[in-house]
N, C-alpha and C. Protein backbone atom coordinates (compact mmCIF):
# COMPACT_ATOMS: atom_id res chain seq x y z
N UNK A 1 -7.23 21.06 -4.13
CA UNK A 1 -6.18 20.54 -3.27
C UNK A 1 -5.02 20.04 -4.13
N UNK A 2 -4.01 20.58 -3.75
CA UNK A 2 -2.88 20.16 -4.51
C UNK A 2 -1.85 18.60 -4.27
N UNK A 3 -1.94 17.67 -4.11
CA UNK A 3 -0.96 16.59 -4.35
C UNK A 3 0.47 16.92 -4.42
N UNK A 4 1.18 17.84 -3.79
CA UNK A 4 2.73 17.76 -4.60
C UNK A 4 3.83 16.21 -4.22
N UNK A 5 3.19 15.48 -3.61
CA UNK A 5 4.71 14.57 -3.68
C UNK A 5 4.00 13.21 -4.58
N UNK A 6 5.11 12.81 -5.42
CA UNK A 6 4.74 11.48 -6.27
C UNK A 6 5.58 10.83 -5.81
N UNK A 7 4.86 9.26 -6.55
CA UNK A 7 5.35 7.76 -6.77
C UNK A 7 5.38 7.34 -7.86
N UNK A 8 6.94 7.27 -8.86
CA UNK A 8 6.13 7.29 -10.13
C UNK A 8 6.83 5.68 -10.40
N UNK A 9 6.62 5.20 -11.75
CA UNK A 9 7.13 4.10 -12.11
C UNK A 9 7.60 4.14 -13.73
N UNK A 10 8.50 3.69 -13.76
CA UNK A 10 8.90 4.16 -15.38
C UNK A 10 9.01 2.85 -15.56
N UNK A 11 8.99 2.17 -16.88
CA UNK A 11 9.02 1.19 -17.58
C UNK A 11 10.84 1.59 -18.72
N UNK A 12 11.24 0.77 -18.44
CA UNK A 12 12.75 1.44 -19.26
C UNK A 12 12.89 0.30 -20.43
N UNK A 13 13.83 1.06 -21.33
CA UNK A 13 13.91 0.25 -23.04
C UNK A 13 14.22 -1.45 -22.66
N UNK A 14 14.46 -1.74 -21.31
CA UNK A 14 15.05 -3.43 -21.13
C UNK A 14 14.41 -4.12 -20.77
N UNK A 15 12.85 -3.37 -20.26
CA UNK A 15 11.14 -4.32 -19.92
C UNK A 15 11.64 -3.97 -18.16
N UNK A 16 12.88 -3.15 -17.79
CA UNK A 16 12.30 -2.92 -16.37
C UNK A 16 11.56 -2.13 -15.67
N UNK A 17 11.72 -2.06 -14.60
CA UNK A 17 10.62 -0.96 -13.86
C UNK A 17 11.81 -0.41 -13.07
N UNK A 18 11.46 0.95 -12.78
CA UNK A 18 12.25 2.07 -11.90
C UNK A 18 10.98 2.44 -11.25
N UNK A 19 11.25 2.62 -9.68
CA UNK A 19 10.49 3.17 -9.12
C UNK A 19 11.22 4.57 -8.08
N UNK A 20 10.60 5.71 -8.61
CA UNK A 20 11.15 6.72 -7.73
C UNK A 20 10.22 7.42 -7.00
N UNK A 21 10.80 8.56 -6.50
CA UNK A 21 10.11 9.92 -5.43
C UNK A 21 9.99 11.21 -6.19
N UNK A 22 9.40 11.77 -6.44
CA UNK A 22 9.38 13.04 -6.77
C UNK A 22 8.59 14.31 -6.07
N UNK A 23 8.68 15.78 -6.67
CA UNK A 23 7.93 16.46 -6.03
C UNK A 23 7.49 17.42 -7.45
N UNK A 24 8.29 16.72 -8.76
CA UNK A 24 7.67 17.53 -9.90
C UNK A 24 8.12 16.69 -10.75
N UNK A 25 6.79 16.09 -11.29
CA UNK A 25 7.10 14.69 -12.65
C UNK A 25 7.84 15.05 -13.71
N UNK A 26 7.32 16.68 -14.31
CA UNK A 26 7.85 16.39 -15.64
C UNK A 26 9.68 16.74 -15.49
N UNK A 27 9.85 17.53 -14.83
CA UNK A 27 11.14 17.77 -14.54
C UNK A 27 12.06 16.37 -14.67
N UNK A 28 11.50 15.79 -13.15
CA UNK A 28 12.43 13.90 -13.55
C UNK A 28 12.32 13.27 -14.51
N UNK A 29 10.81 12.96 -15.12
CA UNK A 29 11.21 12.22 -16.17
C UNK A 29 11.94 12.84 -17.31
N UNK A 30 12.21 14.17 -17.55
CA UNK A 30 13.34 14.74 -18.37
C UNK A 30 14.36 14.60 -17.75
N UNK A 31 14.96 14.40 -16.84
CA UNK A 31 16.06 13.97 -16.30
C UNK A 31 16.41 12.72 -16.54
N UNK A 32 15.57 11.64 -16.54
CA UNK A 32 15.47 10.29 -16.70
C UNK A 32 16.05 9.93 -18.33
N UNK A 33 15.16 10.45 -19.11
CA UNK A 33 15.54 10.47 -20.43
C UNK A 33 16.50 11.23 -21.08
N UNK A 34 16.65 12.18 -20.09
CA UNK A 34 18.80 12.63 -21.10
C UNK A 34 19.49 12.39 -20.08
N UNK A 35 19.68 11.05 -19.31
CA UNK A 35 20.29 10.35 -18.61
C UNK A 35 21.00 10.37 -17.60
N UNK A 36 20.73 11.53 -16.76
CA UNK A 36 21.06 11.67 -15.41
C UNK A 36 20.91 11.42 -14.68
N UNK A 37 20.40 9.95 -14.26
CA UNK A 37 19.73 9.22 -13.49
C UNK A 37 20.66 7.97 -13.65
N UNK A 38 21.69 7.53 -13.05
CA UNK A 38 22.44 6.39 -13.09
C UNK A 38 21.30 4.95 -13.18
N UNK A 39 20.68 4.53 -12.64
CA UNK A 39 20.30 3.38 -13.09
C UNK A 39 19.52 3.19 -14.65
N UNK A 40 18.88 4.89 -15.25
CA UNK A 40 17.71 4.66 -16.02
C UNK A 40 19.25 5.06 -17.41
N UNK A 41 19.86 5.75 -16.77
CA UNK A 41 21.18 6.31 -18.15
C UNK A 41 21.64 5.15 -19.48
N UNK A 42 21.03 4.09 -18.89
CA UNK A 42 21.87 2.71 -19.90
C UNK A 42 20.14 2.16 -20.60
N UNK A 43 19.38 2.50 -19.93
CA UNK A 43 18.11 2.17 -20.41
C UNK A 43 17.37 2.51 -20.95
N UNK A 44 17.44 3.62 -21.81
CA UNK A 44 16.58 4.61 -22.74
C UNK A 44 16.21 4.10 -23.76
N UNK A 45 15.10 4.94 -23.81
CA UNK A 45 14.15 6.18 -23.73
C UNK A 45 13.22 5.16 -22.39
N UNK A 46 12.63 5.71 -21.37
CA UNK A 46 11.90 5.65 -20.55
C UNK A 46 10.66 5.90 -20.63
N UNK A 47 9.64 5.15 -20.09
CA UNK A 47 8.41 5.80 -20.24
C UNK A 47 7.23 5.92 -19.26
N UNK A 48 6.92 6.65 -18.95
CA UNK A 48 5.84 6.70 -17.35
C UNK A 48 4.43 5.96 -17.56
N UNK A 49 4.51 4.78 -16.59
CA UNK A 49 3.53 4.23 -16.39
C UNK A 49 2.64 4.01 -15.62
N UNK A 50 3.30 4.75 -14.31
CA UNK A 50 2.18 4.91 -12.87
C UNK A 50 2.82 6.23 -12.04
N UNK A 51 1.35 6.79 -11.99
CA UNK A 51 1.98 7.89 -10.71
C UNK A 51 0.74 7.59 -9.70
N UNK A 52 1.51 7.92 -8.47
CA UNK A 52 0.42 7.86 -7.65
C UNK A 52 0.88 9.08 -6.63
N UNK A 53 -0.05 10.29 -5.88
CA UNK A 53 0.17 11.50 -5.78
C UNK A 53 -0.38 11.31 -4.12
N UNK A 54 0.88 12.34 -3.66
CA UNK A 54 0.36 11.89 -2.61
C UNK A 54 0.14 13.91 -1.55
N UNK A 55 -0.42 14.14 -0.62
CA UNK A 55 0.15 15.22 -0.30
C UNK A 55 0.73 15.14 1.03
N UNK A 56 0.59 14.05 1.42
CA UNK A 56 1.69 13.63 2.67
C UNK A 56 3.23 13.31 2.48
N UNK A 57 4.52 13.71 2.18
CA UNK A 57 5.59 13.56 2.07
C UNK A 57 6.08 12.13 2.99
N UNK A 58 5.81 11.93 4.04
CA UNK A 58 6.27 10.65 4.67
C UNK A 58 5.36 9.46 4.24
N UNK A 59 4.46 9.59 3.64
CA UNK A 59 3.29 8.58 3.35
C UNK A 59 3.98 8.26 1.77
N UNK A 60 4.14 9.42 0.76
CA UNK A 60 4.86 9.08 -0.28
C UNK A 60 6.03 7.87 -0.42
N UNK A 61 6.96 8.47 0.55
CA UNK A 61 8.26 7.84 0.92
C UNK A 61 7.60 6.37 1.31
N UNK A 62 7.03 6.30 2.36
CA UNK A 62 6.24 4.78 2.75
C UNK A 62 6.31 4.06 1.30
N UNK A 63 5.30 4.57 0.42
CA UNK A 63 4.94 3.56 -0.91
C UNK A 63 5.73 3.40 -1.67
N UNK A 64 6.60 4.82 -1.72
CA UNK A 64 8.23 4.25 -2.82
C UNK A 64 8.79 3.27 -1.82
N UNK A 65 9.14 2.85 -1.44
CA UNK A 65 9.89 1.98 -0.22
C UNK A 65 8.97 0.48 -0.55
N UNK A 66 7.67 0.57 -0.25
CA UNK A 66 6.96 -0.43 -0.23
C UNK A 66 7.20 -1.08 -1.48
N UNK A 67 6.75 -0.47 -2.70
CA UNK A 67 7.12 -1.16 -4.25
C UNK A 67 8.27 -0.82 -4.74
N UNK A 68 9.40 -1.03 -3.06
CA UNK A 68 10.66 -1.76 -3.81
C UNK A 68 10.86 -3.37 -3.13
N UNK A 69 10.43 -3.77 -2.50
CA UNK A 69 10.09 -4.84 -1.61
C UNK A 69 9.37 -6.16 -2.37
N UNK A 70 9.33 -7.11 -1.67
CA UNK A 70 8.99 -8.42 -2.45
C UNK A 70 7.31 -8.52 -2.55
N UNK A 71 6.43 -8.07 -2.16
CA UNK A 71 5.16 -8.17 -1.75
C UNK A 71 4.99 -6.87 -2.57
N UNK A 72 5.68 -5.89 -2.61
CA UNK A 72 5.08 -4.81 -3.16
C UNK A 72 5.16 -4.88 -5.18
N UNK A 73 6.52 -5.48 -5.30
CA UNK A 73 7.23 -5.56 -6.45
C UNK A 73 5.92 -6.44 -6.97
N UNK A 74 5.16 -7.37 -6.75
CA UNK A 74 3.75 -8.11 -6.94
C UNK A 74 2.56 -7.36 -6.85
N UNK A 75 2.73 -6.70 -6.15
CA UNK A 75 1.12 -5.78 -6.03
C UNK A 75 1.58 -5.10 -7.35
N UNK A 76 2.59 -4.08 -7.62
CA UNK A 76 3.12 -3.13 -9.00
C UNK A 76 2.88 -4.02 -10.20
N UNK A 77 3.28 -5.20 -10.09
CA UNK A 77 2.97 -5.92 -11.28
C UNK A 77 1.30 -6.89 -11.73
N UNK A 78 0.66 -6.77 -10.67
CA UNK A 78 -0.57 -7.15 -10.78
C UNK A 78 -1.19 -6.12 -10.91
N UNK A 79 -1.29 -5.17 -9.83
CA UNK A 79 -2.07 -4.10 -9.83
C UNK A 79 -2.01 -2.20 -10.61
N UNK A 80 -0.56 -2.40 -10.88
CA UNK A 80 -0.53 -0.78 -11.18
C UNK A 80 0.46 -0.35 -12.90
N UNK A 81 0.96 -1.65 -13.05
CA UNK A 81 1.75 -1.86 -14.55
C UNK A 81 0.79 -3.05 -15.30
């Protein structure tokens, strides 16, 4: 069974966290790191620290959404970084 949609979390050169959507990791995080990504472009080199795979596309979207939120931003930092 294939998983294609992610939740990933990058850790960036300033101790933050980026949380995005994807539907092919290695592609973004090469995007991430030669800086085409406006928030991660000032923060390099990047580095992947959580994926979580989903094969529901609206369920994905749910959890990126969720660990951008105040309750979630705590679960990411207790539970998944």
């Amino acid at each position: 069974m294939e998983l294609p949609y992610g939740v990933y979390i990058l850790l960036c050169n300033d101790n933050t966290y980026y949380t995005g959507y994807t539907t092919n990791i290695e592609s973004r995080t090469k995007a991430h790191n030669k800086g085409e990504v406006g928030f991660t472009k000032t923060r390099l080199p990047v580095k992947l620290v959580h994926l979580s795979l989903f094969e529901n596309k609206q369920k994905a979207y749910d959890f990126e959404r969720y660990l951008k939120t105040g309750t979630g931003i705590a679960f990411r930092n207790k539970r998944l970084v």
